[in-house]
N, C-alpha and C. Protein backbone atom coordinates (compact mmCIF):
# COMPACT_ATOMS: atom_id res chain seq x y z
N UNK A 1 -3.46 7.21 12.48
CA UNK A 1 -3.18 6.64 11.18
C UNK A 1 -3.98 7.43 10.13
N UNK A 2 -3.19 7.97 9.23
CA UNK A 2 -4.31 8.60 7.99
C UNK A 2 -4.92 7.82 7.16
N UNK A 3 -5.93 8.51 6.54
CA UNK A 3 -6.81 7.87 5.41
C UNK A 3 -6.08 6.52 5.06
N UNK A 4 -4.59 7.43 4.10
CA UNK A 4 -4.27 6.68 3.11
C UNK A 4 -3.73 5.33 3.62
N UNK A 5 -3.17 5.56 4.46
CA UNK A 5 -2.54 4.52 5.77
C UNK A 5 -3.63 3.18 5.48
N UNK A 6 -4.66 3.83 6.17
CA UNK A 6 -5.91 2.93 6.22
C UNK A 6 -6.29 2.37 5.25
N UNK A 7 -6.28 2.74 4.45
CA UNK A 7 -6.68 1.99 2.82
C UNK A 7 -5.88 0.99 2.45
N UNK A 8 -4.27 1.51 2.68
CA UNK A 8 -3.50 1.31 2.13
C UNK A 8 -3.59 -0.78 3.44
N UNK A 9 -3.95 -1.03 4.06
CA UNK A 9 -3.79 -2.14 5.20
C UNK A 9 -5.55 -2.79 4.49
N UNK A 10 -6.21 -2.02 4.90
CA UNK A 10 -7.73 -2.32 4.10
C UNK A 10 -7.43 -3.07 3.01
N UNK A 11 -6.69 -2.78 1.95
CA UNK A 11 -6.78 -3.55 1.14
C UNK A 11 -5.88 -4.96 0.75
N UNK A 12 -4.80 -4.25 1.74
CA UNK A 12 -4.12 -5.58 1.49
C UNK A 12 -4.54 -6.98 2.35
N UNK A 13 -5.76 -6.54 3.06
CA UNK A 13 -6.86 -7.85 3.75
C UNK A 13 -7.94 -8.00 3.08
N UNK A 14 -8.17 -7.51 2.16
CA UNK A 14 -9.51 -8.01 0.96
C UNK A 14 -8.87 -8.80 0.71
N UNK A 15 -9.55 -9.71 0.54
CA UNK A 15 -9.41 -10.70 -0.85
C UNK A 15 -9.52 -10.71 -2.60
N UNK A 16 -10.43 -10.36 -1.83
CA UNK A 16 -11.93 -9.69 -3.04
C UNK A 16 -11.83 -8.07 -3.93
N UNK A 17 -10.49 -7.92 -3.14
CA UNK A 17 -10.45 -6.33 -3.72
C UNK A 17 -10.52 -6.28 -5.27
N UNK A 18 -10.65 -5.31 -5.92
CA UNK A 18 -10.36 -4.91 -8.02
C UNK A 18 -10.08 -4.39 -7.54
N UNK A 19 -9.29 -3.99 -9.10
CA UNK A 19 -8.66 -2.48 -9.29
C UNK A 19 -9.78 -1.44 -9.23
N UNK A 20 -10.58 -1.81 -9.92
CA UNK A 20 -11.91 -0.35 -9.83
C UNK A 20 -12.28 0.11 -8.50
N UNK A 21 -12.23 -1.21 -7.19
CA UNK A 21 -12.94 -0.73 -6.37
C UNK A 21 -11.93 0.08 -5.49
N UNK A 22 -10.71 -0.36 -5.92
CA UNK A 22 -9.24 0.34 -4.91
C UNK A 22 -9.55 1.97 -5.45
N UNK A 23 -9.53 2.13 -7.00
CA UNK A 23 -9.40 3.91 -7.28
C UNK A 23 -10.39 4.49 -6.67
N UNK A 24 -11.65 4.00 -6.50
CA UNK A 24 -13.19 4.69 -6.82
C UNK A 24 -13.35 4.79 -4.68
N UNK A 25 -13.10 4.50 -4.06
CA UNK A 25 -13.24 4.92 -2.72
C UNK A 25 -12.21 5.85 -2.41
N UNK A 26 -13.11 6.85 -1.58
CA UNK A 26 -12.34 7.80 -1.43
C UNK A 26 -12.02 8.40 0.58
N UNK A 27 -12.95 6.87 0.77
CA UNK A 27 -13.19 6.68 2.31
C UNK A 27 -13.35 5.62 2.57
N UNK A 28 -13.40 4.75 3.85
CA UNK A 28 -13.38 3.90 4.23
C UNK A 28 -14.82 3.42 5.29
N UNK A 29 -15.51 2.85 4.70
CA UNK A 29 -17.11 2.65 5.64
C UNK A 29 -16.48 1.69 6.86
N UNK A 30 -17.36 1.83 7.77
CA UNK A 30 -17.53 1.34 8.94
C UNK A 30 -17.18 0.02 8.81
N UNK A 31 -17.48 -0.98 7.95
CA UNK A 31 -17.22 -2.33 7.96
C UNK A 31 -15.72 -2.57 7.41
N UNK A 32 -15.12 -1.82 6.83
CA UNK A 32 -13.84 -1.78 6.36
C UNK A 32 -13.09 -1.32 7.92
N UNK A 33 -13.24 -0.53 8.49
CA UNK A 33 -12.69 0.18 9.43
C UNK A 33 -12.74 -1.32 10.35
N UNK A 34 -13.64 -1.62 10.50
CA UNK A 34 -13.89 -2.95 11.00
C UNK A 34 -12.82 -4.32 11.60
N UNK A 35 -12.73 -4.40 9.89
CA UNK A 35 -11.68 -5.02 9.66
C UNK A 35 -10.16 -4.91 9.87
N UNK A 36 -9.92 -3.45 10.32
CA UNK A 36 -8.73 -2.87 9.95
C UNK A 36 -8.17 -3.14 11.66
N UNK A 37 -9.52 -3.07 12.34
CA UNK A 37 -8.97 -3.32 14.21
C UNK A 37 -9.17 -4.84 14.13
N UNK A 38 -9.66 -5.11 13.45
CA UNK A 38 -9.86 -7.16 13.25
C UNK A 38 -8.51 -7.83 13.94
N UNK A 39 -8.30 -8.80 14.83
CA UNK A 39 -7.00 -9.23 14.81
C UNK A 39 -6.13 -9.65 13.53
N UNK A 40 -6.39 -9.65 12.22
CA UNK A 40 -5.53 -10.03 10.94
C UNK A 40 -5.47 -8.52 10.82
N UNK A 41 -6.47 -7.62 10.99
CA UNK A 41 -5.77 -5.89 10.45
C UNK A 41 -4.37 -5.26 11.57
N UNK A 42 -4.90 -5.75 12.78
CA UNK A 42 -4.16 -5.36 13.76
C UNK A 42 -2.59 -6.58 13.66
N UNK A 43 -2.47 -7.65 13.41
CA UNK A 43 -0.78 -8.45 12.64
C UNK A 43 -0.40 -7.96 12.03
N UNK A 44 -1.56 -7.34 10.82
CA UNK A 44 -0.34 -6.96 9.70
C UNK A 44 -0.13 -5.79 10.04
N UNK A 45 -0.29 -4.90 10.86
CA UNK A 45 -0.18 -3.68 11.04
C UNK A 45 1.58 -3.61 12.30
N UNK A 46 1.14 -4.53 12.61
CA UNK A 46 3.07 -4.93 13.91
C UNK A 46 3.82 -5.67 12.99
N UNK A 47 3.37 -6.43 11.68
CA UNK A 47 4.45 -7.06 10.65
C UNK A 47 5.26 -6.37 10.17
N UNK A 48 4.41 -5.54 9.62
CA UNK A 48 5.39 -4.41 8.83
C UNK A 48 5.95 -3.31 9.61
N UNK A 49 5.69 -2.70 10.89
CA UNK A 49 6.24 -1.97 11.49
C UNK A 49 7.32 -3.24 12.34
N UNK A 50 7.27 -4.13 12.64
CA UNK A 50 8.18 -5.42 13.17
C UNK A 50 9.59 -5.55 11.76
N UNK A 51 9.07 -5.60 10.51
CA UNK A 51 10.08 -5.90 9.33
C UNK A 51 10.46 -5.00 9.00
N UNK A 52 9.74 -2.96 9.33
CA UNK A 52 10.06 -2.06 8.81
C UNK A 52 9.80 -2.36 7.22
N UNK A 53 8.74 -2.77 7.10
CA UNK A 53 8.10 -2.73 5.63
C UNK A 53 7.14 -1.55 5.28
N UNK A 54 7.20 -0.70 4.24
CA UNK A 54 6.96 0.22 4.29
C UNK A 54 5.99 0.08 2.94
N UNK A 55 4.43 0.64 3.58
CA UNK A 55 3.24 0.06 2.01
C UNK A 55 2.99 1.86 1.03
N UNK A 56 2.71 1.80 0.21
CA UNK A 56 2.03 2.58 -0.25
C UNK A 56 0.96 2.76 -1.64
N UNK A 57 0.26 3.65 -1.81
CA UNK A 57 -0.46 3.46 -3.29
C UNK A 57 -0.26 4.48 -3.96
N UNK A 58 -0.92 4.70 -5.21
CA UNK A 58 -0.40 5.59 -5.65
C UNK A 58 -0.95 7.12 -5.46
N UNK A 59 -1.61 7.20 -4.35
CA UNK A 59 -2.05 8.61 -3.72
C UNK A 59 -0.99 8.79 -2.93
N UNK A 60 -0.56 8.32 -2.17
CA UNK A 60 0.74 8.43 -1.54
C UNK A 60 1.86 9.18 -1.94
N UNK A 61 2.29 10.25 -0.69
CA UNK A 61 3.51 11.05 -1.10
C UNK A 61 4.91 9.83 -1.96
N UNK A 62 4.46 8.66 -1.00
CA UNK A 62 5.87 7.83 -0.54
C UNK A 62 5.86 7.34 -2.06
N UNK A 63 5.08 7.04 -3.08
CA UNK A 63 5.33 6.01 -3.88
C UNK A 63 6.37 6.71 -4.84
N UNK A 64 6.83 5.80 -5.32
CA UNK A 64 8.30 5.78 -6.29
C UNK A 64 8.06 6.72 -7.44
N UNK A 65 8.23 7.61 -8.10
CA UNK A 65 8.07 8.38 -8.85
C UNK A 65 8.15 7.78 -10.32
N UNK A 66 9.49 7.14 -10.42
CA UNK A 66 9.89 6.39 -11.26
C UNK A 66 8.42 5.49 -11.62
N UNK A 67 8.10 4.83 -11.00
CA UNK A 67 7.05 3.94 -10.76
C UNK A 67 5.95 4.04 -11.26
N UNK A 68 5.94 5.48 -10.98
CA UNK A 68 4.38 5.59 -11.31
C UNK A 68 3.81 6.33 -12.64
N UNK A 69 5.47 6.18 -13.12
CA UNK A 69 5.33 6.40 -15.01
C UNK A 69 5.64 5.19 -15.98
N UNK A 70 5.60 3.96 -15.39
CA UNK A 70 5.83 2.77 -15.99
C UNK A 70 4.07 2.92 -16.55
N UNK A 71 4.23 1.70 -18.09
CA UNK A 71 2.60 1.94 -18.55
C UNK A 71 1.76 0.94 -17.60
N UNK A 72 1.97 0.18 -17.01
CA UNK A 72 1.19 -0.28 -16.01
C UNK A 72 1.65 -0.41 -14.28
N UNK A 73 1.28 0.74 -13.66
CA UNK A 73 2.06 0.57 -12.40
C UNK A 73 1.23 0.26 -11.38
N UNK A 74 1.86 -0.85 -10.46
CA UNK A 74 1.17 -1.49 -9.64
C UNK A 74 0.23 -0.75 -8.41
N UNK A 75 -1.39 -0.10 -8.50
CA UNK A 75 -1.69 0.78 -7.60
C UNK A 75 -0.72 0.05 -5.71
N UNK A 76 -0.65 -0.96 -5.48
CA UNK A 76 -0.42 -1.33 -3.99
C UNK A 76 1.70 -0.91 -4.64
N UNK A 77 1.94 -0.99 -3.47
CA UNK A 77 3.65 -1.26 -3.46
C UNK A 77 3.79 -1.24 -1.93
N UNK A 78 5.23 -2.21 -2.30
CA UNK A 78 5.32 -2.80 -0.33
C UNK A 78 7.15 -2.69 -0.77
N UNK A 79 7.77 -2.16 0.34
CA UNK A 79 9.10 -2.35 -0.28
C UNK A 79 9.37 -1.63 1.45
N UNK A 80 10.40 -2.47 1.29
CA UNK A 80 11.91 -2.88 2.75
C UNK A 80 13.31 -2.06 2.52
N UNK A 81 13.88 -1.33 3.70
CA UNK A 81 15.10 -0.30 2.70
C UNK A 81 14.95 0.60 2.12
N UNK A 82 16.03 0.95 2.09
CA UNK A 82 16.14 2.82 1.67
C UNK A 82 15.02 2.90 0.28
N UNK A 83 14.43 3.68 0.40
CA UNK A 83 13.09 3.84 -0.45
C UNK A 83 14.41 5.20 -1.85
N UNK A 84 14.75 5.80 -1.09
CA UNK A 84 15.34 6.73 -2.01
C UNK A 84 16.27 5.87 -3.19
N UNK A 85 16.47 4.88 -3.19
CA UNK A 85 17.38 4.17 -3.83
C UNK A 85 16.44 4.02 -5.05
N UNK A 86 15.09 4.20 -5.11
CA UNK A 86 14.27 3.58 -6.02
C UNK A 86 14.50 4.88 -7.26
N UNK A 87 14.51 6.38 -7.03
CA UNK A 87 14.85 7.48 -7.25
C UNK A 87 16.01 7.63 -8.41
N UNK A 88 17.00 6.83 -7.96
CA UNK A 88 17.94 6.56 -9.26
C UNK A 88 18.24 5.88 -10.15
N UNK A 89 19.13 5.85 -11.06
CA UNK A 89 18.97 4.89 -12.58
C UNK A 89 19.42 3.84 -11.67
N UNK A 90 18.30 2.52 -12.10
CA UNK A 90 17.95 0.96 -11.50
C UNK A 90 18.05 0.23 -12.58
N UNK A 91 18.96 -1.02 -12.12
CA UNK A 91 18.79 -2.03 -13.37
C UNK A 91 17.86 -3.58 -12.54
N UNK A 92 16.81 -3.51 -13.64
CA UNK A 92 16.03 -5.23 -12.90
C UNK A 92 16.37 -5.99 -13.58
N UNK A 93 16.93 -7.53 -12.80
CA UNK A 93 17.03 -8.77 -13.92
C UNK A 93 16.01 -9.49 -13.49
N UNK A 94 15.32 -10.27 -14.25
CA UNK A 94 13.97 -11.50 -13.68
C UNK A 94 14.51 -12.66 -14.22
């Protein structure tokens, strides 16, 4: 599993995470790593390979391009399905 991999599961089991502390690590200490073989790091890690949910941040090759020129873009993203679809003109209704 790479770095980003790792971060990218690391954080979505904080609780406690900020935004400051997600940009500003650039590694993962021993007690994070910790967590990541924890039985809750090790579920969510067969959830999303079980749902084919696919995470990324914005160090990540994978994240949406589109995305990551909106003025506030979400550092985490979790998204199910053709990822390339995100790539072309999209209409959102809320």
């Amino acid at each position: 599993m790479s770095l980003s991999q790792q971060k990218l599961l690391y954080y979505s089991l904080d609780q406690d995470i900020t935004l400051g502390k997600l940009k500003k690590e650039n590694s993962l200490s021993s007690e994070q790593l910790q967590l990541l073989e924890s039985p809750a790091g090790k579920r969510l890690a067969q959830r999303m390979e079980k749902y084919q949910i696919v995470g990324s941040t914005q160090e990540m090759e994978n994240y949406p391009f589109k995305l990551s020129h909106i003025k506030t873009p979400p550092y985490l993203f979790y998204a199910r399905g053709n990822l390339d679809l995100l790539n072309h003109k999209i209409l959102g209704i809320v």
